[in-house]
Protein backbone atom coordinates (compact mmCIF):
# COMPACT_ATOMS: atom_id res chain seq x y z
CA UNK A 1 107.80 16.71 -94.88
CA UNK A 2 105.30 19.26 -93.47
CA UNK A 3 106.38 22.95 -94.52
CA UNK A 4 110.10 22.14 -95.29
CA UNK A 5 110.45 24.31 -98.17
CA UNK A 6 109.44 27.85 -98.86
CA UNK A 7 109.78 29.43 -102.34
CA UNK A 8 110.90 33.11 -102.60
CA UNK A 9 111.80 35.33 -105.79
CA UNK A 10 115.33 36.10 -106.82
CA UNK A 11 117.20 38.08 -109.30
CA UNK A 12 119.53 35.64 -111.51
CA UNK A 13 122.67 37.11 -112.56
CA UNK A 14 124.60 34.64 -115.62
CA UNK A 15 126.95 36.18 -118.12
CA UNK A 16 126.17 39.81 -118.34
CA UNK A 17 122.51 38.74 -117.86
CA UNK A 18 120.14 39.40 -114.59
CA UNK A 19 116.59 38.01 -115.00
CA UNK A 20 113.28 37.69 -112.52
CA UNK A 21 113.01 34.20 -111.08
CA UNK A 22 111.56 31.92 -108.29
CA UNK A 23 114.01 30.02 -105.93
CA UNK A 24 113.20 27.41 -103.36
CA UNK A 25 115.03 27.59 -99.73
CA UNK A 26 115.48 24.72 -96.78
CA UNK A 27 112.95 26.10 -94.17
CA UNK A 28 115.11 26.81 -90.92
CA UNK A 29 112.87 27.22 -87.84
CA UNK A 30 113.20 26.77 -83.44
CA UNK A 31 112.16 23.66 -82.08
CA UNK A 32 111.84 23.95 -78.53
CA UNK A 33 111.97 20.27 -76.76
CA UNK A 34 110.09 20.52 -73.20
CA UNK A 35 110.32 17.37 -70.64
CA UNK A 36 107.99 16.71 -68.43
CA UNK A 37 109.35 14.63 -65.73
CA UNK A 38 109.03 13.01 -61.97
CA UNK A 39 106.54 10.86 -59.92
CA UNK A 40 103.01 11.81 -60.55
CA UNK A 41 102.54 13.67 -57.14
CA UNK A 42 105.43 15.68 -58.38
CA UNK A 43 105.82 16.31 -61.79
CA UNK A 44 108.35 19.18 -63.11
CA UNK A 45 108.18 20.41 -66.70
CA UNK A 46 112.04 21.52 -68.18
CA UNK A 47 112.87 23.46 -70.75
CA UNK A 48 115.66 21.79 -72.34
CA UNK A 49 116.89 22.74 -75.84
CA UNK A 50 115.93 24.65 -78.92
CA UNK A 51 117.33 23.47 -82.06
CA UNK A 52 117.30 25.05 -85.28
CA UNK A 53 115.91 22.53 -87.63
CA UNK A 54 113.62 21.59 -90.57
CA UNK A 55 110.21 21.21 -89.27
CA UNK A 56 108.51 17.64 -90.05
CA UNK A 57 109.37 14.24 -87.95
CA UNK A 58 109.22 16.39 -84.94
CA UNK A 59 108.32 13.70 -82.41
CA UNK A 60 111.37 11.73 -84.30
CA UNK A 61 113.47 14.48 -83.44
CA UNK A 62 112.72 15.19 -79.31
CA UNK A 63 113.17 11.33 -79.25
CA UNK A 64 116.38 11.08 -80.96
CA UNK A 65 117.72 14.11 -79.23
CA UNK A 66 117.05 12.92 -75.61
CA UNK A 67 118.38 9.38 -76.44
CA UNK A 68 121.83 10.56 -77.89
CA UNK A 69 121.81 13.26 -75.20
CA UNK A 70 121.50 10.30 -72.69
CA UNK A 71 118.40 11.42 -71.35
CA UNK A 72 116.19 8.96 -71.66
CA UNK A 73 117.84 5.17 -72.22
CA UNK A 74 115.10 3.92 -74.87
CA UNK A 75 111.83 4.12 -76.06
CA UNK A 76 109.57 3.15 -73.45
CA UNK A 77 110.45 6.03 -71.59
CA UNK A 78 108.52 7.96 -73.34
CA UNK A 79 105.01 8.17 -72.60
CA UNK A 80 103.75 10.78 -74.59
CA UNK A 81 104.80 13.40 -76.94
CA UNK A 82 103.09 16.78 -77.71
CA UNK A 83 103.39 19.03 -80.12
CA UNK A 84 102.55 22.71 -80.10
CA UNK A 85 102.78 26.03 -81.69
CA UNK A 86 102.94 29.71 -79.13
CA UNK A 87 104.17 32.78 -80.26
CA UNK A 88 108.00 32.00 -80.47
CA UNK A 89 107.52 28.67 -82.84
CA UNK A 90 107.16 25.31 -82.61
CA UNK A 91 107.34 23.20 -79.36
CA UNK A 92 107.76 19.42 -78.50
CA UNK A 93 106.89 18.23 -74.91
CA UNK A 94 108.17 15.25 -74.24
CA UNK A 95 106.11 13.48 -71.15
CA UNK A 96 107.99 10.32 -69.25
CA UNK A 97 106.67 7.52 -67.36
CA UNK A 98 106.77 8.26 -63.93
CA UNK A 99 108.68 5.60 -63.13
CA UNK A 100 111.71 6.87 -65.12
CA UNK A 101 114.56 9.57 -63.86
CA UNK A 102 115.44 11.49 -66.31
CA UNK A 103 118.91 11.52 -66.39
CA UNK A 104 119.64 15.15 -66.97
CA UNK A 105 123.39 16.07 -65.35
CA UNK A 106 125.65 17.87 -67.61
CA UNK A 107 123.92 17.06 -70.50
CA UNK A 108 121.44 19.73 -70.40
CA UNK A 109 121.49 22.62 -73.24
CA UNK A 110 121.58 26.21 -71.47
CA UNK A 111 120.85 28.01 -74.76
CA UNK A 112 119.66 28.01 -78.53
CA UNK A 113 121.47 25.35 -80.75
CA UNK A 114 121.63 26.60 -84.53
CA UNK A 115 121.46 24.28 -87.46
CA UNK A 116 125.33 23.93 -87.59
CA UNK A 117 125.63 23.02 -83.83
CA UNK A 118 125.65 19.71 -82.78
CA UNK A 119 127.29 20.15 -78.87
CA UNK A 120 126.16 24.18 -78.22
CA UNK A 121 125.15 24.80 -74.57
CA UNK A 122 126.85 21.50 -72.85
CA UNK A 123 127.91 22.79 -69.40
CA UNK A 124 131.51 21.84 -69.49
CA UNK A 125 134.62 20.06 -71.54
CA UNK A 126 133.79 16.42 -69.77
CA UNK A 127 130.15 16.55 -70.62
CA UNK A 128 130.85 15.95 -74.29
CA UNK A 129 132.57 12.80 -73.71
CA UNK A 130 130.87 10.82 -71.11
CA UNK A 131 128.13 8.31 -70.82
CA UNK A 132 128.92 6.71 -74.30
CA UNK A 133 129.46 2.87 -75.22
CA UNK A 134 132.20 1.21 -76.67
CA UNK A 135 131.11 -1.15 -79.66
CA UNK A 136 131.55 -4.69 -79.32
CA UNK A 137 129.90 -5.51 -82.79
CA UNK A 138 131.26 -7.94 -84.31
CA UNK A 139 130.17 -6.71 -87.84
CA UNK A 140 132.25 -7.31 -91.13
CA UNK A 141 131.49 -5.39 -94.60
CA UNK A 142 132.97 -5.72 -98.35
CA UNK A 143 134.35 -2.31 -99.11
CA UNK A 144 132.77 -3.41 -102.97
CA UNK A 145 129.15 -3.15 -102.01
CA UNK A 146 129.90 0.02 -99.54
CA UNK A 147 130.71 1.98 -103.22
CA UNK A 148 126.90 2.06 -103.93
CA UNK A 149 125.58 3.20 -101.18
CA UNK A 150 125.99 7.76 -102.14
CA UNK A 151 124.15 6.66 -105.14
CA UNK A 152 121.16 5.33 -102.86
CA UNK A 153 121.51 8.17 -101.06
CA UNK A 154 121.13 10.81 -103.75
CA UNK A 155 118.42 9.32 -105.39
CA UNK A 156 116.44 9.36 -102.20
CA UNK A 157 116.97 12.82 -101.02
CA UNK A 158 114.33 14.50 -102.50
CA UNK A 159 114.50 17.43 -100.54
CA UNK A 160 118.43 18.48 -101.47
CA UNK A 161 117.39 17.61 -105.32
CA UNK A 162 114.53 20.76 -104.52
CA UNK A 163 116.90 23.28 -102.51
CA UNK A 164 120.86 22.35 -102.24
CA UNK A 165 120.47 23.07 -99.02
CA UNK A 166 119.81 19.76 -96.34
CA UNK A 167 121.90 17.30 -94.91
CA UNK A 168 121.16 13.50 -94.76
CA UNK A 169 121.61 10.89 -92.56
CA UNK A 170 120.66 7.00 -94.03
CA UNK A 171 120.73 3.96 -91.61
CA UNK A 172 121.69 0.80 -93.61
CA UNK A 173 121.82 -2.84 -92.67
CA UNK A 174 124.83 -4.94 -93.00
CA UNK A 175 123.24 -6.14 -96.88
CA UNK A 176 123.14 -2.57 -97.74
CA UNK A 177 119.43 -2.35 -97.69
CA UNK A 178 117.97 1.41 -96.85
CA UNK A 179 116.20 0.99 -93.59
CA UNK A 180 116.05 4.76 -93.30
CA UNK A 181 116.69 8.70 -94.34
CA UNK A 182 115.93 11.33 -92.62
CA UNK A 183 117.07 15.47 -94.02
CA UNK A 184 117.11 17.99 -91.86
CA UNK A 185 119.41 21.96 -92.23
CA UNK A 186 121.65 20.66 -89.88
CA UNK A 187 123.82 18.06 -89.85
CA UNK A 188 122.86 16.90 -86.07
CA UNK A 189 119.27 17.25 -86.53
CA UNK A 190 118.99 14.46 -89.42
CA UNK A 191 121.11 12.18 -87.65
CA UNK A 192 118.31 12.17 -84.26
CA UNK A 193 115.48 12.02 -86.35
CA UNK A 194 117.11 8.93 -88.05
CA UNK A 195 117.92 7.65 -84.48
CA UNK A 196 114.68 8.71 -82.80
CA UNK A 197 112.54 6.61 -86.13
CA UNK A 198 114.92 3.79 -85.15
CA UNK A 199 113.32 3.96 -81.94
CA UNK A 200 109.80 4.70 -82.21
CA UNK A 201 110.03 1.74 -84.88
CA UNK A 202 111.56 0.15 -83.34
CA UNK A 203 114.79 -1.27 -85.72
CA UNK A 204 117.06 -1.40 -82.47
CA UNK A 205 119.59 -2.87 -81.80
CA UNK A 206 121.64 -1.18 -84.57
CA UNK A 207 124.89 -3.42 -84.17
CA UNK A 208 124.56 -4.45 -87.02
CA UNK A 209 124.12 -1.24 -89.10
CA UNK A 210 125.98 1.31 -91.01
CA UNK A 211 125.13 5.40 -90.78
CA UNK A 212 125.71 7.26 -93.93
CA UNK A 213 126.52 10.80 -93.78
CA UNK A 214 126.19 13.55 -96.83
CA UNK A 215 128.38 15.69 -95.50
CA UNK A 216 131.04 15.81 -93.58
CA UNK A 217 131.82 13.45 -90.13
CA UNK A 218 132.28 15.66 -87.28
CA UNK A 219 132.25 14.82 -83.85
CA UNK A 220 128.81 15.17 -82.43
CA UNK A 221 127.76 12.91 -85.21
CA UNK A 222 130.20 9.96 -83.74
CA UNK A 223 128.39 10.59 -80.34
CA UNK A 224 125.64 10.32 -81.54
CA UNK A 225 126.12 7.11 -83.44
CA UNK A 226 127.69 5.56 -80.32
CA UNK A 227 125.05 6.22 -78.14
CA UNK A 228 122.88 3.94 -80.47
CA UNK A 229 125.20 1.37 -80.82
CA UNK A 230 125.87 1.54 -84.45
CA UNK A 231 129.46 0.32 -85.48
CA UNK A 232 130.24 1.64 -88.61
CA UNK A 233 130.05 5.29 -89.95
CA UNK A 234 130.47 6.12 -93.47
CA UNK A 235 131.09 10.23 -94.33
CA UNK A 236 130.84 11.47 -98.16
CA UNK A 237 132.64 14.16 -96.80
CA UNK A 238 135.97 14.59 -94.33
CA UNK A 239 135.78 13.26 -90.75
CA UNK A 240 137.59 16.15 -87.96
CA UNK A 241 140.50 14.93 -85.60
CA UNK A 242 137.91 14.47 -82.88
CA UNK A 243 135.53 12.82 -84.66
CA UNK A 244 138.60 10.04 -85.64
CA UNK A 245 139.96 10.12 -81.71
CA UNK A 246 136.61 9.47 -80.38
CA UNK A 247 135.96 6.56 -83.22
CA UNK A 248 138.99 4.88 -82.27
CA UNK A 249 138.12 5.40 -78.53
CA UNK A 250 134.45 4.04 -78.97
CA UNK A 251 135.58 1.12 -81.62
CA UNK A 252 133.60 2.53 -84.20
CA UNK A 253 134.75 2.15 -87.85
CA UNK A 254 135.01 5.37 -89.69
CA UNK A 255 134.87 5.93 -93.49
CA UNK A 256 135.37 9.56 -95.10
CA UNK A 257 135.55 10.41 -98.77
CA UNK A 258 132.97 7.82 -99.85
CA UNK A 259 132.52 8.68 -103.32
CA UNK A 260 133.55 7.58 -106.68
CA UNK A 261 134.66 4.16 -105.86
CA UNK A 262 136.55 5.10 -103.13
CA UNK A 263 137.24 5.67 -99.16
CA UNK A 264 139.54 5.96 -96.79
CA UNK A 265 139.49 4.25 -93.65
CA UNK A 266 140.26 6.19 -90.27
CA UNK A 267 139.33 3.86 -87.59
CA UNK A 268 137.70 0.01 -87.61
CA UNK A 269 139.77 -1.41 -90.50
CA UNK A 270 138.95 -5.09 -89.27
CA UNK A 271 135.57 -4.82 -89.99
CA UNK A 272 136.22 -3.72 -93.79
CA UNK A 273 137.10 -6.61 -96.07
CA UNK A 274 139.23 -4.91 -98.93
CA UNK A 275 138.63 -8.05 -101.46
């Protein structure tokens, strides 16, 4: 991943002790996503977000982003995707077809979304909830082979191992096979660029995969799965009251505390077989 680690010197302090040494950080820079949209006697370019995020899989990103968002529906939207640098950072314009209306509404971002946001600038209350599919997969797992799955993750996030500092999101199929991982600073960010590779890939439809999260479940990360159709969401960490309301709502199975041959299950049992 292009520039997603800087190294900067530190002063280590350990019993008693302070010594001279070299640290390495997450890089945390904007990404602003443009669209450029309309019939090609009128096309209209739109600022829509800036994220705080890792830079690298930028395209992955602006595609992931406008798909959960409900933006853009799939793929083929999309007919191009630049990227750019000016004098404020990095910036991906998104071009569609002009046969395709954006579908912008209430899910447009009014301001700057930092690495720990995941619904920052949404107009109002209602915007957060609407637009999303309820699962009808009819996917069943053995909670036995979902206890391996944090060690694939560790092993593959080679970024965290550097820095302690990134969040992963892994996309698994229902024979626990990695498909994909994608890091990013925040928590949001991995889980679009894992979407938006789906896409560009494409591995859709994702009915019949499982999203593994290395952190904790919050909400925005439930939309976001739903949005892609993906049924079951497993958290190493602890799912919020929202994030459990709106998996029930969207019949999505929900796992927290994954870890150490264990899990609890907060939504979806019937698609976990406990034998």
């Amino acid at each position: 991943m292009t520039n997603a680690v800087v190294h900067t010197r530190v002063k280590k302090v350990a019993a008693g002790s302070i010594t001279d040494a070299s640290d390495t950080l997450a890089t945390e820079d904007p990404l602003e996503i443009r669209l450029v949209h309309g019939p090609s006697h009128n096309r209209r370019q739109q600022n829509i977000s800036v994220t705080m995020r890792t830079p690298g899989e930028d395209m992955e990103l602006a595609t992931g982003f406008l798909f959960t968002e409900g933006v853009i529906r799939d793929q083929a939207a999309i007919q191009e995707i630049i990227l750019s640098e000016d004098n404020n950072g990095s910036v991906a314009t998104v071009h569609l077809k002009p046969s395709i209306v954006a579908q912008l509404g209430s899910t447009q971002r009014n301001f700057a979304a930092t690495a720990a946001c995941g619904v920052c600038g949404k107009t109002d209350i209602a915007s957060i909830h609407t637009g999303v599919p309820v699962s009808s997969a009819t996917l069943r797992l053995t909670a036995g082979k979902l206890f391996g799955l944090p060690a694939i993750l560790r092993n593959e996030q080679e970024l965290f191992a550097s820095t302690g500092g990134l969040h992963a999101a892994a996309l698994f199929n229902s024979d626990m096979e990695l498909l994909l991982l994608r890091e990013d600073i925040g928590r949001h960010n991995a889980v679009d660029k894992l979407i938006g590779a789906a896409l560009q890939q494409p591995l859709t439809p994702l009915d019949q995969c499982i999203l593994l999260l290395s952190g904790r479940a919050g909400f925005e990360l439930i939309q976001k799965a739903a949005m892609a159709g993906i049924p079951v969401i497993a958290a190493i960490g602890a799912p919020s009251s929202m994030a459990v309301k709106m998996a029930v709502e969207w019949n999505i199975t929900l796992l927290g505390f994954l870890k150490d041959q264990r899990f609890n299950i907060y939504s979806g049992a019937e698609r976990i077989d406990v034998k």
